[in-house]
N, C-alpha and C. Protein backbone atom coordinates (compact mmCIF):
# COMPACT_ATOMS: atom_id res chain seq x y z
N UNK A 1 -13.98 31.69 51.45
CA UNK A 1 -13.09 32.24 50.45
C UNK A 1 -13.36 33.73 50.36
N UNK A 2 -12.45 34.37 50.24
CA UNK A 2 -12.39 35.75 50.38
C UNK A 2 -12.91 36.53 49.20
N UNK A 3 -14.23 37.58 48.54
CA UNK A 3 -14.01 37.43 48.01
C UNK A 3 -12.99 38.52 46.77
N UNK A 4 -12.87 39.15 47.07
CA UNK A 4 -11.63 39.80 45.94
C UNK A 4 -10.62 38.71 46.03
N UNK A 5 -10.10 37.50 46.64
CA UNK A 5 -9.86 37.01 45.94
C UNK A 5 -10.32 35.72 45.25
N UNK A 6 -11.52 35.63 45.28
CA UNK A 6 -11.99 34.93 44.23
C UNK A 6 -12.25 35.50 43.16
N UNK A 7 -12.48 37.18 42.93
CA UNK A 7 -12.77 37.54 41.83
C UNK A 7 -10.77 37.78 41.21
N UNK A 8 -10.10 38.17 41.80
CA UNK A 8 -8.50 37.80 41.20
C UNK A 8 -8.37 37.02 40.85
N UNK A 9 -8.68 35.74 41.04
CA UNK A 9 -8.72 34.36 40.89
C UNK A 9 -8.99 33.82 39.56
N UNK A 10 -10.54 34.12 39.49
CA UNK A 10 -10.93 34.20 38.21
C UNK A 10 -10.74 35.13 36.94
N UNK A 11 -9.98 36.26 37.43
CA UNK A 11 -9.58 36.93 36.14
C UNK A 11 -7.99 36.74 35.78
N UNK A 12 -7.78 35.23 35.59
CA UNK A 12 -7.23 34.43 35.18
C UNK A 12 -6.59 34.90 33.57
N UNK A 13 -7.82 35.54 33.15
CA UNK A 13 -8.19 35.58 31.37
C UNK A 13 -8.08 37.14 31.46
N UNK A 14 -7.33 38.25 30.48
CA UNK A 14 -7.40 39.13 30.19
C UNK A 14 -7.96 39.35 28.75
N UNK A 15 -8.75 40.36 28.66
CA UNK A 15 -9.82 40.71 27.95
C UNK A 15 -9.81 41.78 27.41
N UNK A 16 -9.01 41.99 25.74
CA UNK A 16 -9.56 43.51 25.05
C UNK A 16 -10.14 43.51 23.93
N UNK A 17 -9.96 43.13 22.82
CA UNK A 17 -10.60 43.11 21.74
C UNK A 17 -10.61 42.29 20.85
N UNK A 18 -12.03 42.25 20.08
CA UNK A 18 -12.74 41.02 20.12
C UNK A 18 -11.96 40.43 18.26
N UNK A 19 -10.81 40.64 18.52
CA UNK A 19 -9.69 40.20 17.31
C UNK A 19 -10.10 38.99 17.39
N UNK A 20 -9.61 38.37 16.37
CA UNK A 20 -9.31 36.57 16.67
C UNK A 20 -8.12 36.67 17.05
N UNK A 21 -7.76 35.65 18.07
CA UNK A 21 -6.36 34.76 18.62
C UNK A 21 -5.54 34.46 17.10
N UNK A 22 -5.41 34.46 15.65
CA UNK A 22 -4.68 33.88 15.10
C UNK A 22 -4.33 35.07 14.63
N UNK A 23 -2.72 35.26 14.34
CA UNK A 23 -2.39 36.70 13.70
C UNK A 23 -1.49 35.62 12.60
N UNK A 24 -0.90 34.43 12.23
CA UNK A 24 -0.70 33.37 11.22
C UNK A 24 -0.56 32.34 11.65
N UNK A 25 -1.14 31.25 11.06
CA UNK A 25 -1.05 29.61 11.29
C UNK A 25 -2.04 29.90 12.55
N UNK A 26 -2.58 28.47 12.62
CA UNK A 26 -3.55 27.93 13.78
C UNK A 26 -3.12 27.93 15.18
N UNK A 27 -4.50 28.56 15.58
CA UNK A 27 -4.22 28.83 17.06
C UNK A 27 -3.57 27.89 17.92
N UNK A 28 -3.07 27.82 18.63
CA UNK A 28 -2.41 26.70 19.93
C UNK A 28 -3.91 26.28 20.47
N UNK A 29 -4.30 27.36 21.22
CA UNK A 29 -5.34 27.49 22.18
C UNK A 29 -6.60 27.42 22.12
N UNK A 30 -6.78 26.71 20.62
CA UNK A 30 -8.10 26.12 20.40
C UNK A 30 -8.73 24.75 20.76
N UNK A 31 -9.59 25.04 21.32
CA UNK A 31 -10.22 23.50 22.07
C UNK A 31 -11.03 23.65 23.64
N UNK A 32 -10.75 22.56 24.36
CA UNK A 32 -11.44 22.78 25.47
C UNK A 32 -10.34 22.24 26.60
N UNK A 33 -10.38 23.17 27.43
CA UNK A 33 -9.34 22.78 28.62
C UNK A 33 -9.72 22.81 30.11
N UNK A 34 -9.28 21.21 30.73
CA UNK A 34 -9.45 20.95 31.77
C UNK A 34 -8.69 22.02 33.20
N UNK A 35 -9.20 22.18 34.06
CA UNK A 35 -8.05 22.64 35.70
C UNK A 35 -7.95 21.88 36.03
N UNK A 36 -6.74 21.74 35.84
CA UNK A 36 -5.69 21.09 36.86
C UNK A 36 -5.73 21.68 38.06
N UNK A 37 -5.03 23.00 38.46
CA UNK A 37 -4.95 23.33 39.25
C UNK A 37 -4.77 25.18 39.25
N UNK A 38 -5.31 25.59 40.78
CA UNK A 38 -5.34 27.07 41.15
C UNK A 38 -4.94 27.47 42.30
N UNK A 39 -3.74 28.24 42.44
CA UNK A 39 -2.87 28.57 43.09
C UNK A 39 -2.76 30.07 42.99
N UNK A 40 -2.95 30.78 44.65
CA UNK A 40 -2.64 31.91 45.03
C UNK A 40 -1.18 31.93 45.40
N UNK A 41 -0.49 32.83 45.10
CA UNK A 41 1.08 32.95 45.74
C UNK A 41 0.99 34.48 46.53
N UNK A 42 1.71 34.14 47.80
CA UNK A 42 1.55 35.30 48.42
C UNK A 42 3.22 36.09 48.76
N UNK A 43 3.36 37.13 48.84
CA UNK A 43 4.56 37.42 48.64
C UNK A 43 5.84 36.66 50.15
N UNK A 44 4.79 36.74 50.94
CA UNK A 44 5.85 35.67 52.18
C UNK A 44 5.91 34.53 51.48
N UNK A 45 5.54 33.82 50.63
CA UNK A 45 5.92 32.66 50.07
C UNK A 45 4.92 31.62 50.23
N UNK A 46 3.64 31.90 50.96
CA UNK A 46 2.46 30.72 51.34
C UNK A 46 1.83 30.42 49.96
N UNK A 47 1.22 29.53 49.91
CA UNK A 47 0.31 29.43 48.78
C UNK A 47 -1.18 28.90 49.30
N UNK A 48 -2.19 29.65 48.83
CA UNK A 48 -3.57 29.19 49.16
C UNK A 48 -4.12 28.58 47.95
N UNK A 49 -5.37 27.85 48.39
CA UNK A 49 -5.98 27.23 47.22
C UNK A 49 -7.27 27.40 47.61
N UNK A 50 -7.89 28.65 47.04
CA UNK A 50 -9.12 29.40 47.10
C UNK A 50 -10.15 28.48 46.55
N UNK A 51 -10.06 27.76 45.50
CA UNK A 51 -10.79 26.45 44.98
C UNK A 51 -10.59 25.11 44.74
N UNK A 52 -9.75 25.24 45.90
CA UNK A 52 -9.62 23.46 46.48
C UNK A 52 -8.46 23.26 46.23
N UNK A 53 -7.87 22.03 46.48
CA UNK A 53 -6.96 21.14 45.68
C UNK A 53 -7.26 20.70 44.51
N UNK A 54 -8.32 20.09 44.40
CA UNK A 54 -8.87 19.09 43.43
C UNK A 54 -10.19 20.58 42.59
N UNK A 55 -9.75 21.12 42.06
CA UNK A 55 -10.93 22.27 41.36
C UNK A 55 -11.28 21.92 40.12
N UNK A 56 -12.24 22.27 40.04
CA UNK A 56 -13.08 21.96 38.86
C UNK A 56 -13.16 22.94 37.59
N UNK A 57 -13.08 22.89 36.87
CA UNK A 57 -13.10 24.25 35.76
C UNK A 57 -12.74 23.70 34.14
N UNK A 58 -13.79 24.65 33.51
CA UNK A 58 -13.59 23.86 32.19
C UNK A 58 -13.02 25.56 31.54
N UNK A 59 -12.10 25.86 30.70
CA UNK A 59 -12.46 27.11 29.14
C UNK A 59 -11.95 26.47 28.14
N UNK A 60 -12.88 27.13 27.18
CA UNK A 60 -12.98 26.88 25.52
C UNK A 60 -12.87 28.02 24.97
N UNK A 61 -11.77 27.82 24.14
CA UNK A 61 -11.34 28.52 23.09
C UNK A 61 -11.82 28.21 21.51
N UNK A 62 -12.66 29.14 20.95
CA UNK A 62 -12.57 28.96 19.41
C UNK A 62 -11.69 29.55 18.54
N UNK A 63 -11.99 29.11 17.06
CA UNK A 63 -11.13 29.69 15.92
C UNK A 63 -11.52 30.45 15.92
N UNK A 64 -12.32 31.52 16.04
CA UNK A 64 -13.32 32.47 15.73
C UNK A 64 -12.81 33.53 16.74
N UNK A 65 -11.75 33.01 18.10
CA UNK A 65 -11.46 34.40 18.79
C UNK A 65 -12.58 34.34 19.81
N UNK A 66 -13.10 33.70 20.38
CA UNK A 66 -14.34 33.34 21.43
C UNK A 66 -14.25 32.82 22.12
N UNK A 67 -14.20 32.91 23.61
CA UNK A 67 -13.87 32.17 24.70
C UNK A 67 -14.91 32.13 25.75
N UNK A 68 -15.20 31.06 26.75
CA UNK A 68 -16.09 30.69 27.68
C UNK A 68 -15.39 30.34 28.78
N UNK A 69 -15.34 30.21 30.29
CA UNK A 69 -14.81 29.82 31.35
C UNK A 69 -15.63 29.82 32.62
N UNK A 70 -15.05 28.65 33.17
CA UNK A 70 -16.12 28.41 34.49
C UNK A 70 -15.41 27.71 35.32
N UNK A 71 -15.13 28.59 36.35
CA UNK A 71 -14.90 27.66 37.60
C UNK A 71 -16.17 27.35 38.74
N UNK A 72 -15.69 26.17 39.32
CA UNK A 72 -16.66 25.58 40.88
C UNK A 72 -15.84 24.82 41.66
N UNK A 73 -16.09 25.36 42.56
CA UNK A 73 -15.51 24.86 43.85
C UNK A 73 -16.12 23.63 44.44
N UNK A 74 -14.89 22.51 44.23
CA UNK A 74 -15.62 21.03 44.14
C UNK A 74 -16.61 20.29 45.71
N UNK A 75 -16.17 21.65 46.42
CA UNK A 75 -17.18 21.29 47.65
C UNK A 75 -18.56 21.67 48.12
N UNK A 76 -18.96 22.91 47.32
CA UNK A 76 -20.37 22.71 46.76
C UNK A 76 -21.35 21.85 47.28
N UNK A 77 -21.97 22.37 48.47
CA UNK A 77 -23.55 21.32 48.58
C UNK A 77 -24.67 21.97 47.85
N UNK A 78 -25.19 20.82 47.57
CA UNK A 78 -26.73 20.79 46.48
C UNK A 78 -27.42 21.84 47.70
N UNK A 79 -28.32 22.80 46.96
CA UNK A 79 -29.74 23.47 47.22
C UNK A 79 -30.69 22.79 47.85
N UNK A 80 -31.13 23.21 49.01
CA UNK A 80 -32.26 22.30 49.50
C UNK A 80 -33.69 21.87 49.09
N UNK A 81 -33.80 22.96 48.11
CA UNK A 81 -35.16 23.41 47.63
C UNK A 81 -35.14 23.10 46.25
N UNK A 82 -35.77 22.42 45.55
CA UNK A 82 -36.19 21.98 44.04
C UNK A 82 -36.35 23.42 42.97
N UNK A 83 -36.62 24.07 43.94
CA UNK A 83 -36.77 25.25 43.11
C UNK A 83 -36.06 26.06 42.77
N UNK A 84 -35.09 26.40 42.08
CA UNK A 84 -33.79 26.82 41.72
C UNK A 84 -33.62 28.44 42.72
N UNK A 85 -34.80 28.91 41.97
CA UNK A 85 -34.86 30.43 41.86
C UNK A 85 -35.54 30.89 43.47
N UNK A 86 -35.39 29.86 44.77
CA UNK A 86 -35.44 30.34 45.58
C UNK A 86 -34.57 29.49 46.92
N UNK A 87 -33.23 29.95 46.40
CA UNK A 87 -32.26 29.17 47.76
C UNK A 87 -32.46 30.20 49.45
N UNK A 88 -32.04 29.78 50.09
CA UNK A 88 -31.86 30.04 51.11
C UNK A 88 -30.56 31.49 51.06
N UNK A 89 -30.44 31.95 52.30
CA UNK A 89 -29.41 33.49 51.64
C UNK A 89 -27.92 32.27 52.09
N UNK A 90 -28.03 31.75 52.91
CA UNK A 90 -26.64 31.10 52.93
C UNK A 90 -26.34 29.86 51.97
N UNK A 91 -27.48 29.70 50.90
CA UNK A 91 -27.37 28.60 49.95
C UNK A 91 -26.91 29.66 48.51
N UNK A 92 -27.83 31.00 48.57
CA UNK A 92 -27.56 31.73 47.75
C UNK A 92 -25.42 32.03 47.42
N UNK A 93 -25.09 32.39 49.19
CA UNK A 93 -23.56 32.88 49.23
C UNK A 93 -23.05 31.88 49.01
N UNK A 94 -23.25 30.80 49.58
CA UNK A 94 -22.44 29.60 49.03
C UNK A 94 -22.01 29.01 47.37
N UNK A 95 -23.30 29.46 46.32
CA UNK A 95 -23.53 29.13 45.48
C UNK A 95 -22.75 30.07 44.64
N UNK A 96 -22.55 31.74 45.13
CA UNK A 96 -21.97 32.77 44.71
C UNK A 96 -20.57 32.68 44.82
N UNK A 97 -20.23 32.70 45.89
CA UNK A 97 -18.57 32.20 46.81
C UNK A 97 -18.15 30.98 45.69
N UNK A 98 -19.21 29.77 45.26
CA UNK A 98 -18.23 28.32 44.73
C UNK A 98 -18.13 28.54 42.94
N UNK A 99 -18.65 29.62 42.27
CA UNK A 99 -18.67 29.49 41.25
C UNK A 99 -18.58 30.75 40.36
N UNK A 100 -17.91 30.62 39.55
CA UNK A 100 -17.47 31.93 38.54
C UNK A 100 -17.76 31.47 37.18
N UNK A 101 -18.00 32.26 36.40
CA UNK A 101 -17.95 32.53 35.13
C UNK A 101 -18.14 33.62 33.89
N UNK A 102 -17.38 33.38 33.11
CA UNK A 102 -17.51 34.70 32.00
C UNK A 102 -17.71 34.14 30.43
N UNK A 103 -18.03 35.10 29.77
CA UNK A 103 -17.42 34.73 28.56
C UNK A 103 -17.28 35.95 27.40
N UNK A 104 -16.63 35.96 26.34
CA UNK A 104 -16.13 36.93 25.54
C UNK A 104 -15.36 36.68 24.39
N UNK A 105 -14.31 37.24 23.68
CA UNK A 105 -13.47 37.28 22.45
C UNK A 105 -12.17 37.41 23.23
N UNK A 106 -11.33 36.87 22.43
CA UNK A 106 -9.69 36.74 23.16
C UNK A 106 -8.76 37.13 21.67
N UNK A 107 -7.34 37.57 22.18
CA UNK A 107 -6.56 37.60 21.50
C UNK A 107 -5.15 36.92 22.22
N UNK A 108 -4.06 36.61 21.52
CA UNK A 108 -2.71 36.24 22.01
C UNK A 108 -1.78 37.42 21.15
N UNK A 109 -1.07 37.69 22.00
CA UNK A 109 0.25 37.87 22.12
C UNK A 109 1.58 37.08 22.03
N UNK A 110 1.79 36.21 21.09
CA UNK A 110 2.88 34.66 21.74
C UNK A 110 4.11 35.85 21.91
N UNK A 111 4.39 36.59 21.37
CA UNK A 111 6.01 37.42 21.67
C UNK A 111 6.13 37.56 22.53
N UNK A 112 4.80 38.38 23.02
CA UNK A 112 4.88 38.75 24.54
C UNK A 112 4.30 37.82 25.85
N UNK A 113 4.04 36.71 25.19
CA UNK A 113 3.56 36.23 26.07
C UNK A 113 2.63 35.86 27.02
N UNK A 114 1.23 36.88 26.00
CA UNK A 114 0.11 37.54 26.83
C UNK A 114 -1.06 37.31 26.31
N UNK A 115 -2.05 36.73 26.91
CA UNK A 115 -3.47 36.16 26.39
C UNK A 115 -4.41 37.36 26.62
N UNK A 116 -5.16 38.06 26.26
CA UNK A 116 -5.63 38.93 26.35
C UNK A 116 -7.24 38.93 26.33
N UNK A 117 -8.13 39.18 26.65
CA UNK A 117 -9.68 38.75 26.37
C UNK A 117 -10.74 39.93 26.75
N UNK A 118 -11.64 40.17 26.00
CA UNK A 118 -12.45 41.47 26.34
C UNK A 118 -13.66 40.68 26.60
N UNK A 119 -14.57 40.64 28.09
CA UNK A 119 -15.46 40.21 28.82
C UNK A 119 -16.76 40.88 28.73
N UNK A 120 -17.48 40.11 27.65
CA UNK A 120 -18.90 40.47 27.45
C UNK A 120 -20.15 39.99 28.41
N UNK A 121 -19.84 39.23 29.18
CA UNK A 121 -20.80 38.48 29.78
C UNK A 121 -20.45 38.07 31.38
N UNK A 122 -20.84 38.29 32.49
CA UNK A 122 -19.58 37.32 33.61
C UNK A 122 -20.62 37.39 34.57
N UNK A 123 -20.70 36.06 35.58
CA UNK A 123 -20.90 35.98 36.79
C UNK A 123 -21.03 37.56 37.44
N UNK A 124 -19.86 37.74 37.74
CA UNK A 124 -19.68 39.09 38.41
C UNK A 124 -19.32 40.47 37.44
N UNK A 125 -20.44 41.04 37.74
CA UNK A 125 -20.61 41.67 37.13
C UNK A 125 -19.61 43.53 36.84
N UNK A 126 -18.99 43.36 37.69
CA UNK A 126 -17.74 44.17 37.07
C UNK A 126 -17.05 43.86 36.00
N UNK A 127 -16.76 42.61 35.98
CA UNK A 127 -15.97 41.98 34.37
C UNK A 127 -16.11 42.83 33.91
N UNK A 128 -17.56 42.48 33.34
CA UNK A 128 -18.19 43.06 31.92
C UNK A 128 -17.53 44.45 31.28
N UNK A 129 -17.26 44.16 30.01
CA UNK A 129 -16.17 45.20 29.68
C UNK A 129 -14.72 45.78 29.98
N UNK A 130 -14.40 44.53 30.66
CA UNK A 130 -12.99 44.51 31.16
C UNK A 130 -12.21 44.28 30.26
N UNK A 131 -10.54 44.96 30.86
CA UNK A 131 -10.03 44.96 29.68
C UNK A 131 -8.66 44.21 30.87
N UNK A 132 -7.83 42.78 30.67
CA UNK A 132 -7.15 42.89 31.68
C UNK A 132 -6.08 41.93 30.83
N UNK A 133 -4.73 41.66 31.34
CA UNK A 133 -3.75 41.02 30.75
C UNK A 133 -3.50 39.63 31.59
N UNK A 134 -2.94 38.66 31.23
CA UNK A 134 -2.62 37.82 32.13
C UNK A 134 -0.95 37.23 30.82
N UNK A 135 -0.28 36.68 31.79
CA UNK A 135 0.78 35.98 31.14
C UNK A 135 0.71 34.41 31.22
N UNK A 136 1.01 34.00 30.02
CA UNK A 136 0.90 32.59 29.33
C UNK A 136 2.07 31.64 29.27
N UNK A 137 1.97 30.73 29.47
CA UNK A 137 3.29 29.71 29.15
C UNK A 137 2.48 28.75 28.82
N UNK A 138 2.70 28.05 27.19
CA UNK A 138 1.98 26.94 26.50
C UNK A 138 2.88 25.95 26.21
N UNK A 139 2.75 24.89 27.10
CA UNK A 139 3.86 23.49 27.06
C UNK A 139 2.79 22.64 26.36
N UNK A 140 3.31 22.27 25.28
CA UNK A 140 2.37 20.80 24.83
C UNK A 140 0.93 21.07 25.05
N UNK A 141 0.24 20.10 25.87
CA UNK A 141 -0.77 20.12 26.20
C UNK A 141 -1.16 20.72 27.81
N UNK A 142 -0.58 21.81 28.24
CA UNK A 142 -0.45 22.46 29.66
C UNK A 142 -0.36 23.75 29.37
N UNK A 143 -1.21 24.56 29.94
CA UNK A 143 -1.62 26.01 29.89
C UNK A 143 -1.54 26.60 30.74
N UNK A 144 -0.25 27.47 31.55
CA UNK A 144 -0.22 27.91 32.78
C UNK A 144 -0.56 29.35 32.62
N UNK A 145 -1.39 29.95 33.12
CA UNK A 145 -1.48 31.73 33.36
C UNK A 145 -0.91 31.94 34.82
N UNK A 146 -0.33 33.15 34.83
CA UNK A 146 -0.07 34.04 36.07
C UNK A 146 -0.73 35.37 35.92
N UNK A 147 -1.29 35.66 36.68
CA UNK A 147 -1.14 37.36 37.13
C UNK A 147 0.01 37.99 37.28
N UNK A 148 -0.06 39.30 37.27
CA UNK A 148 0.77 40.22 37.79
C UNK A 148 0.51 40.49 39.63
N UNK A 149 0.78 40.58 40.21
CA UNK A 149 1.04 40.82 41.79
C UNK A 149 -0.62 41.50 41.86
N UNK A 150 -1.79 40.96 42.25
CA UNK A 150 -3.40 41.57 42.43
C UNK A 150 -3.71 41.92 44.28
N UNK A 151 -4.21 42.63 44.46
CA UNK A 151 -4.49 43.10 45.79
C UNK A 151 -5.83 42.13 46.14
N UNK A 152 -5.45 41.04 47.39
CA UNK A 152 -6.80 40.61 47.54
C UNK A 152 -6.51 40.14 49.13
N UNK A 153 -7.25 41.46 49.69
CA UNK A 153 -7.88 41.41 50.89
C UNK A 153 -6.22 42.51 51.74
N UNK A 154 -5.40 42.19 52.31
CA UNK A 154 -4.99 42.48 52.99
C UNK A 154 -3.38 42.66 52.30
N UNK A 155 -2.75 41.44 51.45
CA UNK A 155 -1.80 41.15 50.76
C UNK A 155 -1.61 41.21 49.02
N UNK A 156 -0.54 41.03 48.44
CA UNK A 156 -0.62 40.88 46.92
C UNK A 156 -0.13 39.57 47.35
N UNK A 157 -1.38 38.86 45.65
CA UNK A 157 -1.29 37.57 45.43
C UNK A 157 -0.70 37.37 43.65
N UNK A 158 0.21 36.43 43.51
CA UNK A 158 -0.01 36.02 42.27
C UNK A 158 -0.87 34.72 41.81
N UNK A 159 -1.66 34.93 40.98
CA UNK A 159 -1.88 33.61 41.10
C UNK A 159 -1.73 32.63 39.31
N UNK A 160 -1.58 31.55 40.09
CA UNK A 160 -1.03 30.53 39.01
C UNK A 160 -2.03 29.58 38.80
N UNK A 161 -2.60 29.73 37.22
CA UNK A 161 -3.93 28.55 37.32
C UNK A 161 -3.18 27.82 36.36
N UNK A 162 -3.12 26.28 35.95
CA UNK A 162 -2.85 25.52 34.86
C UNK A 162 -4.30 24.61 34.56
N UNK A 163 -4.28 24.42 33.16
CA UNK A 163 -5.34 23.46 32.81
C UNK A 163 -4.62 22.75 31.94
N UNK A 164 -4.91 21.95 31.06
CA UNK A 164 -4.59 20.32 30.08
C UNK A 164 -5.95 20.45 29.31
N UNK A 165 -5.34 20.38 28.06
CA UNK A 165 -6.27 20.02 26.70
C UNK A 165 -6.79 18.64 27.19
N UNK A 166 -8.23 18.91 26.65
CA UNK A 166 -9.25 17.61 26.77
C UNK A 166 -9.32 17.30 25.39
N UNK A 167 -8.67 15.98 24.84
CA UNK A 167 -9.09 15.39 23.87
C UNK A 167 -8.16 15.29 23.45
């Protein structure tokens, strides 16, 4: 997996200030939500799936305006070594390459359409202090984000992640 675009991938979540998500009545987007699915779109029309078909990923949203997210790439082999804190360098990239995460404060936009999130904490460490937009469509219990057109590797990708409320 390439990685700028795994890090496009994962900045799924745009991030500015650490508002709460409710500007009146209760958030939509409170709870914990499953991936379904993660989809690169490329402007010839291909679509890649940088973390599988079947991907794994949990984010949680609080009332409080606080959000957590984690993706892994469901093909992932176990570490050879018991000892966490000393993999191998190709157990290390593998482990780096299958898994993302951040976490921070979020706001919504419903007019516009736009989930917004300021990144205090992340896997990769550029996040941190990011400020980025993504666009939202909230069906029922289905949460689709898109990007805007992201440069990763050679082409612009959009990409389309959906998850489903757990519970």
């Amino acid at each position: 997996m390439k990685k700028a675009t795994l890090i496009a991938l994962l900045g799924t979540f745009s991030c500015t200030s650490p508002v709460p998500a409710v500007a009146a009545g209760p958030d939509p987007l409170v709870g914990s939500w499953r991936l379904i699915s993660a989809e690169g779109h490329s402007t010839d029309g291909s679509i890649t799936y940088d973390w599988g078909r079947e991907p794994l990923g949990r984010v949680m949203f609080d009332d409080g305006g606080r959000m957590s997210i984690h993706l892994v790439h469901p093909s992932r082999a176990p570490v050879a070594s018991a000892d966490f804190l000393r993999p191998t360098p190709e157990e290390l990239k593998e482990s780096w390459d299958g898994y993302f995460g951040y976490f921070g404060s979020y706001s919504v936009d419903e007019g516009a359409g736009v989930l917004t999130c300021h990144v205090e904490g992340a896997a990769y460490p550029n996040y941190i202090d990011s400020d980025q937009r993504r666009f939202f469509i909230l069906e029922g219990d289905r949460l689709t984000l898109r990007t805007p057109p992201e440069r990763a590797g050679d082409e612009d990708i959009t990409y389309v992640i959906v998850w489903e409320r757990e519970g």
